[in-house]
C-alpha atoms as a PDB file:
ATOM      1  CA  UNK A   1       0.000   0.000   0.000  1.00  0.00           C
ATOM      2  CA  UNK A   2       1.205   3.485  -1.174  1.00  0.00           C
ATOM      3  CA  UNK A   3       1.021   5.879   1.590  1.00  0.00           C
ATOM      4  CA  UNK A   4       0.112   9.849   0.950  1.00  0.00           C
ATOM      5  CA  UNK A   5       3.183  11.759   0.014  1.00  0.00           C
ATOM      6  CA  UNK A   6       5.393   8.248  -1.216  1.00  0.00           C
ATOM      7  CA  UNK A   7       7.987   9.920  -3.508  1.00  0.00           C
ATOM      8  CA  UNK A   8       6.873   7.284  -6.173  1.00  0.00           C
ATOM      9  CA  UNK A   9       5.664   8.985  -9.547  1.00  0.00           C
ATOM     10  CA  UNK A  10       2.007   8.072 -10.206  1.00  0.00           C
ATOM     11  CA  UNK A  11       0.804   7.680 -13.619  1.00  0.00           C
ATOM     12  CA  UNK A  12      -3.029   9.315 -14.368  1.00  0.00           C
ATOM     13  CA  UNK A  13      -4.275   5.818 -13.955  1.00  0.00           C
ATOM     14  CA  UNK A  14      -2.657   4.919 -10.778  1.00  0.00           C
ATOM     15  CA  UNK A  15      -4.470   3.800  -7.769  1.00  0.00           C
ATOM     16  CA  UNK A  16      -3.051   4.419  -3.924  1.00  0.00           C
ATOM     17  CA  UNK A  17      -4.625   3.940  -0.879  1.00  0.00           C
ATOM     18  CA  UNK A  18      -3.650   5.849   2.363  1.00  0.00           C
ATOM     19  CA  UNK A  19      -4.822   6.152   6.215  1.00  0.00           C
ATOM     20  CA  UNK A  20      -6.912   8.970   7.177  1.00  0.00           C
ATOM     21  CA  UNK A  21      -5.036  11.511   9.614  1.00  0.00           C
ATOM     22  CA  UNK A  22      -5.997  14.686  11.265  1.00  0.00           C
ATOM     23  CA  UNK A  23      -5.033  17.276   8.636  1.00  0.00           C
ATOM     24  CA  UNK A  24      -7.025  15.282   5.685  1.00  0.00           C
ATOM     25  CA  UNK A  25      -9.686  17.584   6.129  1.00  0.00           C
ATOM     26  CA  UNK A  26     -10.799  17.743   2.258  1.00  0.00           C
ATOM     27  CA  UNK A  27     -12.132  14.389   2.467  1.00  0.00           C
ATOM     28  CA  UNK A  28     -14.007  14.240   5.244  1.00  0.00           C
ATOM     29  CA  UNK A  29     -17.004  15.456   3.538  1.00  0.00           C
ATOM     30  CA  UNK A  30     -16.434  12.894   0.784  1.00  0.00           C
ATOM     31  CA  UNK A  31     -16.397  10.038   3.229  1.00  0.00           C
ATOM     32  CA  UNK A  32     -19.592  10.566   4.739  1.00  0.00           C
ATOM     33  CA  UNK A  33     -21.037  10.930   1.745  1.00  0.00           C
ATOM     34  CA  UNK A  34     -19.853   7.665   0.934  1.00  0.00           C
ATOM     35  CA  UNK A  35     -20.633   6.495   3.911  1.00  0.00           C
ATOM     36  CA  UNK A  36     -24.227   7.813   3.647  1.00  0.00           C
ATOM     37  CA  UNK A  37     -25.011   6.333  -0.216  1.00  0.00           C
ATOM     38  CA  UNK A  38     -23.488   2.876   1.075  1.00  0.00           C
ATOM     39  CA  UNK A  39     -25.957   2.776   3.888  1.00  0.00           C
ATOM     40  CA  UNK A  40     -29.352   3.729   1.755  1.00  0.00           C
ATOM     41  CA  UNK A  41     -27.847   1.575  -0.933  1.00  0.00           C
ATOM     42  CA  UNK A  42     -27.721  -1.636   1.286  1.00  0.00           C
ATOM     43  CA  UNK A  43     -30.400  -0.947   3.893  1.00  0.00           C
ATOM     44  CA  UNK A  44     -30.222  -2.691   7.598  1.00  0.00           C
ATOM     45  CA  UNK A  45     -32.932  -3.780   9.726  1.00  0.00           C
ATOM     46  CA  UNK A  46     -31.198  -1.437  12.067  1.00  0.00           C
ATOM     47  CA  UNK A  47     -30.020   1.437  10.280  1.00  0.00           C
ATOM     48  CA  UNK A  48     -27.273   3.442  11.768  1.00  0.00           C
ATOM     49  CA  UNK A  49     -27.842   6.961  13.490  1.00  0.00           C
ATOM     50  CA  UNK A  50     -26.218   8.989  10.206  1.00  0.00           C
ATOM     51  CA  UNK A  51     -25.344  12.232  12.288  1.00  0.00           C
ATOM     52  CA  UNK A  52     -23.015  10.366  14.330  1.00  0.00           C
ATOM     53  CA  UNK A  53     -21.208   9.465  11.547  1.00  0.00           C
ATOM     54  CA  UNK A  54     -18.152  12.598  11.514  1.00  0.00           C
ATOM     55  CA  UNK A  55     -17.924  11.707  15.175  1.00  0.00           C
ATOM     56  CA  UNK A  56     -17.021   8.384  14.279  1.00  0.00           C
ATOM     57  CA  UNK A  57     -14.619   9.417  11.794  1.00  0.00           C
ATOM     58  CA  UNK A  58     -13.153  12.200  14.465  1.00  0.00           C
ATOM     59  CA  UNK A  59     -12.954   9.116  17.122  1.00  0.00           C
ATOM     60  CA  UNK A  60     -10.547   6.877  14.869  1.00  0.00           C
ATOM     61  CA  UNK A  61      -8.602   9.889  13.760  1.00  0.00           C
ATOM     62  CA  UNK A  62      -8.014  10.825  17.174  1.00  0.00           C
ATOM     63  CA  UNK A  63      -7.858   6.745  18.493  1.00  0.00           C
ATOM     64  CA  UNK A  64      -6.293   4.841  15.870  1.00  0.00           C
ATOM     65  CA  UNK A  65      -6.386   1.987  18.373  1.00  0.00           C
ATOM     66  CA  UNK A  66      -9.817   1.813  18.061  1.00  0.00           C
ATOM     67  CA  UNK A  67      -9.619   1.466  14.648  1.00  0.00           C
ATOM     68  CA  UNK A  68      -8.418   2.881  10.925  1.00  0.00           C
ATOM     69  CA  UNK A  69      -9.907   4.571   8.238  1.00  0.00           C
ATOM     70  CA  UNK A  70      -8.109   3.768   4.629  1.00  0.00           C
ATOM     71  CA  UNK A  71      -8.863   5.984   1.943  1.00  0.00           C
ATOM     72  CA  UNK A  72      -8.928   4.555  -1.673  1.00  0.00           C
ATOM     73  CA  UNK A  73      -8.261   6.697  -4.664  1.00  0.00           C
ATOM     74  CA  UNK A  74      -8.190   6.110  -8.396  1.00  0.00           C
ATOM     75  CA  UNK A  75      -5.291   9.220  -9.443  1.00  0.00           C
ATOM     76  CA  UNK A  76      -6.809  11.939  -7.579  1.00  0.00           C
ATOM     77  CA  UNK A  77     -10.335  10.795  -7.262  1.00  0.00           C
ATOM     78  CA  UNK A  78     -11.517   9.533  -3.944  1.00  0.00           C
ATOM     79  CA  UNK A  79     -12.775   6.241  -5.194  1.00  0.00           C
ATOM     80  CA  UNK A  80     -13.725   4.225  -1.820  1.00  0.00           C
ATOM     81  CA  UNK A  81     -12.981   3.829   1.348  1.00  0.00           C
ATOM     82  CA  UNK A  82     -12.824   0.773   4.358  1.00  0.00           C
ATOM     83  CA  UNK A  83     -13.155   1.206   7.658  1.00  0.00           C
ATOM     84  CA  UNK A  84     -11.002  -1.132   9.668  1.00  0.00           C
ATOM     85  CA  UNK A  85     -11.841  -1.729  13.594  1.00  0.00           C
ATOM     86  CA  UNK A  86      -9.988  -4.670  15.765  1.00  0.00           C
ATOM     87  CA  UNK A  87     -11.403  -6.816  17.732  1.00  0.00           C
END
């Protein structure tokens, strides 16, 4: 996995993946989206409580022991996105 600011030149086509930190504020808004259009796409029987869903993103930011965001991108598209939590 490439991480954000690898030296190694990326073609137009090139996909990288990176972890979420604290000053990757220009895709916060993406992710929730994301995060929002994955949930009404593929609807629970107990659907999450959506406004909590930056605080969740602020709590593994802030406690990556409780778990990792990884951002996919295709060049510089935000393409997708996994959330990762231990247990």
């Amino acid at each position: 996995m490439q991480q954000r600011g690898d030296s190694a030149e990326r073609g137009e086509d090139d996909e990288h993946s990176y972890i979420l930190r604290d000053d990757d504020f220009q895709y916060r808004n993406d992710l929730v989206k994301m995060m929002l259009s994955l949930c009404r796409e593929d609807e629970a029987a107990h659907p999450p409580n959506y406004s909590l869903f930056p605080a969740t993103i602020e709590h593994l930011i802030s406690n990556p022991s409780a778990g990792r965001i990884v951002l996919l991108h295709k060049g510089d598209e935000l393409a997708g996105y996994a959330i990762l939590i231990p247990y």
